[in-house]
PDB file of N, CA and C in Angstrom:
ATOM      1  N   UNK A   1      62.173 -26.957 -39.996  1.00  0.00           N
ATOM      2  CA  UNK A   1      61.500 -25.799 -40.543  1.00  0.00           C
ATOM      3  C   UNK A   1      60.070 -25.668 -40.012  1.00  0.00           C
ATOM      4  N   UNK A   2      59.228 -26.502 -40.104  1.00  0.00           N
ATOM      5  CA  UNK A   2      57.945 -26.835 -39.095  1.00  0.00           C
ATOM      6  C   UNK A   2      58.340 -25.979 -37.845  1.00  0.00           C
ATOM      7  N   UNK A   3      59.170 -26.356 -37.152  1.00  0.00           N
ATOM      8  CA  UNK A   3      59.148 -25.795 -35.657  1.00  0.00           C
ATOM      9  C   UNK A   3      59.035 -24.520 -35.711  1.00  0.00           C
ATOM     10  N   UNK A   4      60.020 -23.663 -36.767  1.00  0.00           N
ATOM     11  CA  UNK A   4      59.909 -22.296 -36.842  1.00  0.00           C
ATOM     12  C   UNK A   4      58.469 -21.755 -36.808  1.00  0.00           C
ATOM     13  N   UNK A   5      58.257 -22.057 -37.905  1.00  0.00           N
ATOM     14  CA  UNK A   5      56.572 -22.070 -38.188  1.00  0.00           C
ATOM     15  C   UNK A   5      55.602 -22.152 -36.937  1.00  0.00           C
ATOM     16  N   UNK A   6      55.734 -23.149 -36.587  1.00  0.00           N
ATOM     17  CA  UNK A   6      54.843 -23.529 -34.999  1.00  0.00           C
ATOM     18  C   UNK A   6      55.145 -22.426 -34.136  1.00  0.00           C
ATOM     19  N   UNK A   7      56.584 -21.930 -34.278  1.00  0.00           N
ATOM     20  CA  UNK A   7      56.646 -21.007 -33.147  1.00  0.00           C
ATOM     21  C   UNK A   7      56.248 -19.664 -33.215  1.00  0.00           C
ATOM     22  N   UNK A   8      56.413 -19.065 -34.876  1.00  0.00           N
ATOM     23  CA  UNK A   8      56.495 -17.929 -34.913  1.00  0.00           C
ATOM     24  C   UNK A   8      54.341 -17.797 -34.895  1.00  0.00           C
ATOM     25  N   UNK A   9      53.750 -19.096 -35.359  1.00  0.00           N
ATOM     26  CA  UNK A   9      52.270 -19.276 -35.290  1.00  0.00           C
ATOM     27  C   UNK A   9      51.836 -18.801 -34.053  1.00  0.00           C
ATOM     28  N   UNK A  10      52.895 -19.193 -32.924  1.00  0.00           N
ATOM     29  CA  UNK A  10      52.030 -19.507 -31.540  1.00  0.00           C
ATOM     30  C   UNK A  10      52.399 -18.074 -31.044  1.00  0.00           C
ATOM     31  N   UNK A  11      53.436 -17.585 -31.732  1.00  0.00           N
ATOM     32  CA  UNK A  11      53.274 -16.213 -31.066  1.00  0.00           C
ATOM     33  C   UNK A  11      52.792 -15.318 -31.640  1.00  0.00           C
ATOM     34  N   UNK A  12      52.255 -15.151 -32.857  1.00  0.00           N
ATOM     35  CA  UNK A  12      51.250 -14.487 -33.630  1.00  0.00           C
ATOM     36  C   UNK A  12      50.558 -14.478 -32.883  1.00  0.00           C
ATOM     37  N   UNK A  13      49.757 -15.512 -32.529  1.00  0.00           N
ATOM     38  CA  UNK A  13      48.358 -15.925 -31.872  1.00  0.00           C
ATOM     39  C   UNK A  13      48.500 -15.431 -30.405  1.00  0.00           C
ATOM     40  N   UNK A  14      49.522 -15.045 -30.011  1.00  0.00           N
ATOM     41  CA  UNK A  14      49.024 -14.850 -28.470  1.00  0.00           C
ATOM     42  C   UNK A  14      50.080 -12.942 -28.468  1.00  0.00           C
ATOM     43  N   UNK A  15      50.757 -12.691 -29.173  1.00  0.00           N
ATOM     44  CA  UNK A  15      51.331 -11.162 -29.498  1.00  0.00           C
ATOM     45  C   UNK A  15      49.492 -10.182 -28.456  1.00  0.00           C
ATOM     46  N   UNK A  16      48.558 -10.111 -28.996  1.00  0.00           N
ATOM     47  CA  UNK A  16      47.834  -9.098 -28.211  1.00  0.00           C
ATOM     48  C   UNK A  16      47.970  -9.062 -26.697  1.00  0.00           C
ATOM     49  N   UNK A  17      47.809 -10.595 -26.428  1.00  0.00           N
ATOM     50  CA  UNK A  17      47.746 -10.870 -25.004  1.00  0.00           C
ATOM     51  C   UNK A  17      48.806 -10.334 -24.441  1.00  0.00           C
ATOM     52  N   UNK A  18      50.236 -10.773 -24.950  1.00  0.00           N
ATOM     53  CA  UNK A  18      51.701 -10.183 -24.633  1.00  0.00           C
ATOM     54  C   UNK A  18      51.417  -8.391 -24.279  1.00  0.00           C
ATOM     55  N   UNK A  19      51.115  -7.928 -25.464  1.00  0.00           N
ATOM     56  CA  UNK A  19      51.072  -6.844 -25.725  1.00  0.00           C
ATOM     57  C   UNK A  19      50.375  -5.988 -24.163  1.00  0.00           C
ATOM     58  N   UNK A  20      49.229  -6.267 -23.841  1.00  0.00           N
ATOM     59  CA  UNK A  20      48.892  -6.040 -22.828  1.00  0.00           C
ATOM     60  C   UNK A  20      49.100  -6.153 -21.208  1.00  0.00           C
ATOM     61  N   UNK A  21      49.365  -5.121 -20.250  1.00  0.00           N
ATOM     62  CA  UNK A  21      49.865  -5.666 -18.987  1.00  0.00           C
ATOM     63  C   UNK A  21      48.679  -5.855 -18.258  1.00  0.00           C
ATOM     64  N   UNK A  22      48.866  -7.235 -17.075  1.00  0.00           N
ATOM     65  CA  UNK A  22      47.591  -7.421 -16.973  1.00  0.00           C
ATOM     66  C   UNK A  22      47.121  -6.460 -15.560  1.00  0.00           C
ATOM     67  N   UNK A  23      45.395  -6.240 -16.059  1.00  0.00           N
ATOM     68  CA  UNK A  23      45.091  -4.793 -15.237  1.00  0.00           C
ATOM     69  C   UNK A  23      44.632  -5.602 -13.809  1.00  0.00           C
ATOM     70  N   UNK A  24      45.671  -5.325 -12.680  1.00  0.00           N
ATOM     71  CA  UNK A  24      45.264  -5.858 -11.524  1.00  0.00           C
ATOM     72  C   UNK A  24      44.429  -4.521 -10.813  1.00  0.00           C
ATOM     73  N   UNK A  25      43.532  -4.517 -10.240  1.00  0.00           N
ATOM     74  CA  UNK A  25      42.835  -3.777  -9.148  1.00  0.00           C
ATOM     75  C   UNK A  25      43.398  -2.935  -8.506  1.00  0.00           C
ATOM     76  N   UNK A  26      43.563  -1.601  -8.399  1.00  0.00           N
ATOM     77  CA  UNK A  26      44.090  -0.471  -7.387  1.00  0.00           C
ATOM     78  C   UNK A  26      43.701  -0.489  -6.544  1.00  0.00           C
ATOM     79  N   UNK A  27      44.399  -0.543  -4.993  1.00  0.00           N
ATOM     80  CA  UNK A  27      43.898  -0.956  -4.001  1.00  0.00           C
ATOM     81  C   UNK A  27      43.334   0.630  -3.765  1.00  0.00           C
ATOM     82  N   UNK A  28      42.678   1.143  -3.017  1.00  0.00           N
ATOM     83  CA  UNK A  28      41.870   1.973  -2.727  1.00  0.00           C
ATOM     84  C   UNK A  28      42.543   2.409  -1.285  1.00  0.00           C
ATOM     85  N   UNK A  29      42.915   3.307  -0.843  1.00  0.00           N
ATOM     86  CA  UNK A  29      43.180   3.969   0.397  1.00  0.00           C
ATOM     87  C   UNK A  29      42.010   3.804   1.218  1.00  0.00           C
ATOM     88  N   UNK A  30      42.477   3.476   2.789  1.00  0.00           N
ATOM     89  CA  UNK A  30      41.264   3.168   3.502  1.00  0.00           C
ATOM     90  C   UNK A  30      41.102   4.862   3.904  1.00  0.00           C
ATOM     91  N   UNK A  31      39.644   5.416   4.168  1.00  0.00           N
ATOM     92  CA  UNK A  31      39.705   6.804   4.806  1.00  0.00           C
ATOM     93  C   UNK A  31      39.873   7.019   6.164  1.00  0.00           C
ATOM     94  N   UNK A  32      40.551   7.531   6.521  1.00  0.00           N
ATOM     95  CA  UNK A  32      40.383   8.068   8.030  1.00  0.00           C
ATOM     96  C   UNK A  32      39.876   9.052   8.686  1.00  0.00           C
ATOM     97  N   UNK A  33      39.215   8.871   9.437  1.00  0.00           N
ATOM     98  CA  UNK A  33      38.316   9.604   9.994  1.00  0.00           C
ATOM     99  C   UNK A  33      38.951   9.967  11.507  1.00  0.00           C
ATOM    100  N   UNK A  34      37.894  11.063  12.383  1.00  0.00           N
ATOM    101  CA  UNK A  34      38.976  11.522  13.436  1.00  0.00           C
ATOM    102  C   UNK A  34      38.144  10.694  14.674  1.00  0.00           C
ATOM    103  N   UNK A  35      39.071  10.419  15.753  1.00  0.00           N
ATOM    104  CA  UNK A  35      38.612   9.626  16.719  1.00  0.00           C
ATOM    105  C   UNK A  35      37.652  10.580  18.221  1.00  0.00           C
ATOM    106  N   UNK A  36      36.886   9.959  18.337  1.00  0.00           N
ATOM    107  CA  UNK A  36      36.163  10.658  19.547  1.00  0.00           C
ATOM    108  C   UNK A  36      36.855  10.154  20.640  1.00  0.00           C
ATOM    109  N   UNK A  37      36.625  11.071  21.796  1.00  0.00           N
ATOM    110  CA  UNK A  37      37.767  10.653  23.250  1.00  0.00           C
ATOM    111  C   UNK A  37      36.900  10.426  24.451  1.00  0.00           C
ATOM    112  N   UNK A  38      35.338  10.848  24.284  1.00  0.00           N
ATOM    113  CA  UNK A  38      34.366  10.389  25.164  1.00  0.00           C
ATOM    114  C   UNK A  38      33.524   9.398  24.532  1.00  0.00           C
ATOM    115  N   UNK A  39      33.073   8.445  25.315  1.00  0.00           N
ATOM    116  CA  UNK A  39      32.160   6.982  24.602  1.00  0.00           C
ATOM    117  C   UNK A  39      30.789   7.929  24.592  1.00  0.00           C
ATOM    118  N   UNK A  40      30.624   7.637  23.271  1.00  0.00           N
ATOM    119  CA  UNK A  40      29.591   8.257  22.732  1.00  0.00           C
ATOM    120  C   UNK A  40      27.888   7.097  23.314  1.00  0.00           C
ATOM    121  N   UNK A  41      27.079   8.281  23.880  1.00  0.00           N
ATOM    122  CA  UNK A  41      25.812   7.239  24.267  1.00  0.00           C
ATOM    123  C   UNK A  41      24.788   7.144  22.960  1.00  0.00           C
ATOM    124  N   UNK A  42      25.146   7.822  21.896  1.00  0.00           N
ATOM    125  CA  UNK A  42      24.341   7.498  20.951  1.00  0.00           C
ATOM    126  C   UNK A  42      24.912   6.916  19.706  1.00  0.00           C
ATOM    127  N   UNK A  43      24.401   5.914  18.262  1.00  0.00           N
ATOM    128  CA  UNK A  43      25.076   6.028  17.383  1.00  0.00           C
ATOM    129  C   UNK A  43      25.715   4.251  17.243  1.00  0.00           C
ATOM    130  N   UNK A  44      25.204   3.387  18.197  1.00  0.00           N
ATOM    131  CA  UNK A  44      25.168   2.175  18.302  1.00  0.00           C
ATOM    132  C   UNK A  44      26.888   1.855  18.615  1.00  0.00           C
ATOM    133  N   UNK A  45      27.126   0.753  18.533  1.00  0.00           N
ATOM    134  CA  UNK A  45      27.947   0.483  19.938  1.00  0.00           C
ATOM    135  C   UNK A  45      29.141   0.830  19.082  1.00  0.00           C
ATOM    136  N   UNK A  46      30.339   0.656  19.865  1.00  0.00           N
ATOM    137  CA  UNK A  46      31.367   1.823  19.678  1.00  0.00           C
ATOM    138  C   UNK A  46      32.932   0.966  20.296  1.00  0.00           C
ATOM    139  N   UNK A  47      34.307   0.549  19.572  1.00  0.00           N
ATOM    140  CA  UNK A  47      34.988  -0.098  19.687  1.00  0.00           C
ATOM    141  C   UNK A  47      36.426   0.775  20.812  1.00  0.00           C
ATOM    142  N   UNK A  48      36.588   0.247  21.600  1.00  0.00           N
ATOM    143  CA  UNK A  48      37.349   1.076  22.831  1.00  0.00           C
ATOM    144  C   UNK A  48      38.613   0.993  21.932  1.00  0.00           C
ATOM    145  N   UNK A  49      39.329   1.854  21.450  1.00  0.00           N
ATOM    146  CA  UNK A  49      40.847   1.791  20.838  1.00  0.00           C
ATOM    147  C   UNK A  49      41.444   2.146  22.136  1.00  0.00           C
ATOM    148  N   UNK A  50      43.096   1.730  22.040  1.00  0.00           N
ATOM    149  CA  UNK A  50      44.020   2.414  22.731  1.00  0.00           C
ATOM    150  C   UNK A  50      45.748   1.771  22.697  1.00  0.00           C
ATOM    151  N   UNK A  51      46.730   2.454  22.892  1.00  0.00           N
ATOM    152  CA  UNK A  51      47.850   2.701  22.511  1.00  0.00           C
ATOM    153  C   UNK A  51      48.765   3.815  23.365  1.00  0.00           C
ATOM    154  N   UNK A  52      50.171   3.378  23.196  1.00  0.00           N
ATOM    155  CA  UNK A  52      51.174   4.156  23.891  1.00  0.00           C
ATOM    156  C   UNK A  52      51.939   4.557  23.035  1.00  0.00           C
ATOM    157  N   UNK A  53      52.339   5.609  23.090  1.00  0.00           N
ATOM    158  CA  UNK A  53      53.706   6.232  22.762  1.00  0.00           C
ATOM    159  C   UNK A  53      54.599   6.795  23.626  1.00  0.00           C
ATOM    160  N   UNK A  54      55.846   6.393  23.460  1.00  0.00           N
ATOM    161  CA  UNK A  54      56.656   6.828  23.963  1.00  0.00           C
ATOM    162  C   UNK A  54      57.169   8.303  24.890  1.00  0.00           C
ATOM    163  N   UNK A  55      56.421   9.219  24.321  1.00  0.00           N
ATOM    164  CA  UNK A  55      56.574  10.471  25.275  1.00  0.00           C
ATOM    165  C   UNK A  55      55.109  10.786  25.526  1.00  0.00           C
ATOM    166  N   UNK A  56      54.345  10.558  25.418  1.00  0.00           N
ATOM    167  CA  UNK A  56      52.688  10.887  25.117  1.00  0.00           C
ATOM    168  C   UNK A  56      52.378   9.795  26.269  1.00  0.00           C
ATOM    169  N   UNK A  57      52.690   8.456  25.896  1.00  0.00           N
ATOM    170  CA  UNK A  57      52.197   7.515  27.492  1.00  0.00           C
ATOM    171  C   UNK A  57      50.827   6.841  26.864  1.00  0.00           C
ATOM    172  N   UNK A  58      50.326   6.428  27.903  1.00  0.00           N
ATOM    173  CA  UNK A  58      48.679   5.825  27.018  1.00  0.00           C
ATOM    174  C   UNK A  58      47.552   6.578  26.999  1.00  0.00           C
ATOM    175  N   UNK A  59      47.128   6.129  25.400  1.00  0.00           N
ATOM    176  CA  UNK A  59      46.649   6.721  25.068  1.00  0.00           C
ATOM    177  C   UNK A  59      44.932   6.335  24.553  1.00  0.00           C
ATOM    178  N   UNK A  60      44.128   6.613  24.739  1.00  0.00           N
ATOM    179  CA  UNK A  60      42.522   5.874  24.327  1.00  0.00           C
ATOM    180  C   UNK A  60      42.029   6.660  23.685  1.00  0.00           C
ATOM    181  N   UNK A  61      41.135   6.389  22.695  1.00  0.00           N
ATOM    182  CA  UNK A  61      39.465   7.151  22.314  1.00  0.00           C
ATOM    183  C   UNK A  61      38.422   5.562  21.506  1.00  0.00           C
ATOM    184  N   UNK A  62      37.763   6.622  20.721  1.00  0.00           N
ATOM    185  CA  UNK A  62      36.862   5.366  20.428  1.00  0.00           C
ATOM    186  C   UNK A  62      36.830   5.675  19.008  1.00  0.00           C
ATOM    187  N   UNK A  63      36.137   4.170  18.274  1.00  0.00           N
ATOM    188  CA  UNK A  63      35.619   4.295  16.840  1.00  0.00           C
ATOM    189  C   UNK A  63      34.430   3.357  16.701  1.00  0.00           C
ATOM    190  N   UNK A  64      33.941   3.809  15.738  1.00  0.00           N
ATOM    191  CA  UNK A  64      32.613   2.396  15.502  1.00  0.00           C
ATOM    192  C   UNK A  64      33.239   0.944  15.413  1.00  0.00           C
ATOM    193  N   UNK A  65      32.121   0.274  15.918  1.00  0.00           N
ATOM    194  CA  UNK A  65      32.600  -0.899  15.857  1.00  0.00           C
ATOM    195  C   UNK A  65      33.295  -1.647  14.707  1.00  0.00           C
ATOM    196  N   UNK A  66      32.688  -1.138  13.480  1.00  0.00           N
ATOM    197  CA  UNK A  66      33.028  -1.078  12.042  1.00  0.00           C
ATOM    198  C   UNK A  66      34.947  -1.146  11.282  1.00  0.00           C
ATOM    199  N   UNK A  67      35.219   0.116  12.003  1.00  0.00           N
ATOM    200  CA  UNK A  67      36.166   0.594  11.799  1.00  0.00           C
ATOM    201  C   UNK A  67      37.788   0.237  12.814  1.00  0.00           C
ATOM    202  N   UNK A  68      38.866   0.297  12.040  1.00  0.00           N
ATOM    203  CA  UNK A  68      39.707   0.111  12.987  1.00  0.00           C
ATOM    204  C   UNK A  68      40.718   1.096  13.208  1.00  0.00           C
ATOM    205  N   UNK A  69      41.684   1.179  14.378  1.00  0.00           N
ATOM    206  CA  UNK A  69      42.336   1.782  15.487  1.00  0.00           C
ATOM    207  C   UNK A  69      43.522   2.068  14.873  1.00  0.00           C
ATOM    208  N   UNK A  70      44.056   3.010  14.362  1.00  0.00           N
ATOM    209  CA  UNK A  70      44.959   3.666  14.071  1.00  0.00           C
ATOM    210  C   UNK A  70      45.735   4.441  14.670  1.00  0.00           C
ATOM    211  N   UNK A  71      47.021   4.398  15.047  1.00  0.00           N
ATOM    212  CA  UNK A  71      47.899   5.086  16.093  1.00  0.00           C
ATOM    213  C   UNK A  71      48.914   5.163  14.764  1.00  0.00           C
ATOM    214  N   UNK A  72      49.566   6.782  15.379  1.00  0.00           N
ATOM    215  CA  UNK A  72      50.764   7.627  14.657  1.00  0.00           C
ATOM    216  C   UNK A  72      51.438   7.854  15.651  1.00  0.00           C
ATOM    217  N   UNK A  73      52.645   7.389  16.244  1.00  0.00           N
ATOM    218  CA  UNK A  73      53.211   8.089  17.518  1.00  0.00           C
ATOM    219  C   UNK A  73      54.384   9.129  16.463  1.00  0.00           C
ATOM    220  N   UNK A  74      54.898   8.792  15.233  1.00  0.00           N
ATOM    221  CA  UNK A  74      55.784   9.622  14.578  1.00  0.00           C
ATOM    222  C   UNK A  74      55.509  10.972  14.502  1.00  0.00           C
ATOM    223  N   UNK A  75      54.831  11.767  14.855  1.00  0.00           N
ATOM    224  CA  UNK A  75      54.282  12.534  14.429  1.00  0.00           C
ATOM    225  C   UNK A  75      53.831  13.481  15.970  1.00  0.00           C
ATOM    226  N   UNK A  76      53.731  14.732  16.051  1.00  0.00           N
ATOM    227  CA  UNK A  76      53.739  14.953  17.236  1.00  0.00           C
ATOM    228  C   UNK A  76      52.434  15.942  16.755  1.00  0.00           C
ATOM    229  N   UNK A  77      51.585  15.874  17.723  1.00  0.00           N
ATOM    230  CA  UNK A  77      50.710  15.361  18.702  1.00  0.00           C
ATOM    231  C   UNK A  77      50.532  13.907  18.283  1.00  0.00           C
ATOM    232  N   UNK A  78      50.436  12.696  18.810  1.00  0.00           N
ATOM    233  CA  UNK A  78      50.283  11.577  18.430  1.00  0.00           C
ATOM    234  C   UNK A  78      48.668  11.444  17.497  1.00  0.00           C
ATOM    235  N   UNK A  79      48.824  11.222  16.483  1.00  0.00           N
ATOM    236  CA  UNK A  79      47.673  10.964  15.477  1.00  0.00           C
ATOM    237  C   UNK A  79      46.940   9.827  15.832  1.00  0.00           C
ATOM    238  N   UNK A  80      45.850   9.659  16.084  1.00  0.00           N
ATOM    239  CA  UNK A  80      44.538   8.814  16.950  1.00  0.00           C
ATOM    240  C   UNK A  80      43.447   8.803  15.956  1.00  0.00           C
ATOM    241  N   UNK A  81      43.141   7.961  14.690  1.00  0.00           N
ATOM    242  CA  UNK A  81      42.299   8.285  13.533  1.00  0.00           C
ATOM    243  C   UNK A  81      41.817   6.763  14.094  1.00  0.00           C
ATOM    244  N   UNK A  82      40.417   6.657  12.836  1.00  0.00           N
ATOM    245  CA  UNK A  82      39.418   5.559  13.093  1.00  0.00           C
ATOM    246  C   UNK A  82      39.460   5.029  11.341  1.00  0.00           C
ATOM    247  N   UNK A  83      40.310   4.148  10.997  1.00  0.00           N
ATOM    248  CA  UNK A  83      40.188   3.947   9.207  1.00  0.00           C
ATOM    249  C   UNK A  83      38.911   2.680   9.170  1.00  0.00           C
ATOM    250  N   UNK A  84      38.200   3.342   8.280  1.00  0.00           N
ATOM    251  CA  UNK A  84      36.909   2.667   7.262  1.00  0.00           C
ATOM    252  C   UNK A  84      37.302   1.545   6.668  1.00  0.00           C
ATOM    253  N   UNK A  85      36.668   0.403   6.709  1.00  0.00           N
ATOM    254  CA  UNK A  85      36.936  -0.754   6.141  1.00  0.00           C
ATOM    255  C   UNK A  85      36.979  -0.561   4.510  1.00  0.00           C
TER     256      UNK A  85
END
């Protein structure tokens, strides 16, 4: 009879916690931004992207050094974005 007791105690005591799902962090969408296709001389230094697709062939532009190189070949004109950390 004790045990009952102990058990139905221990879950009294922790029922809120149960009750609640725990709140993990929403990851945040990175933004994308559009890629430049000439190396820019101003605006500090600048990361060479580049990529092939299949009917399109290779393909280059640039993004800040910051940011990284995003290729869409699904999609026609091939999508060439720069996503924000």
């Amino acid at each position: 009879m004790w045990c009952v007791r102990l058990l139905l105690a221990s879950l009294l005591a922790n029922a809120p916690a149960l009750a609640q799902p725990s709140r993990q962090p929403v990851p945040t969408p990175r933004r994308l931004t559009d890629a430049v296709y000439v190396r820019p001389l101003y605006g500090g230094p600048y990361r060479h992207c580049g990529g092939e697709c299949l009917k399109s062939g290779t393909l280059s532009w640039f993004c800040t050094e910051r940011q990284q190189c995003r290729l869409n070949c699904a999609i026609a004109p091939p999508s060439m974005k720069c996503a924000s950390p």
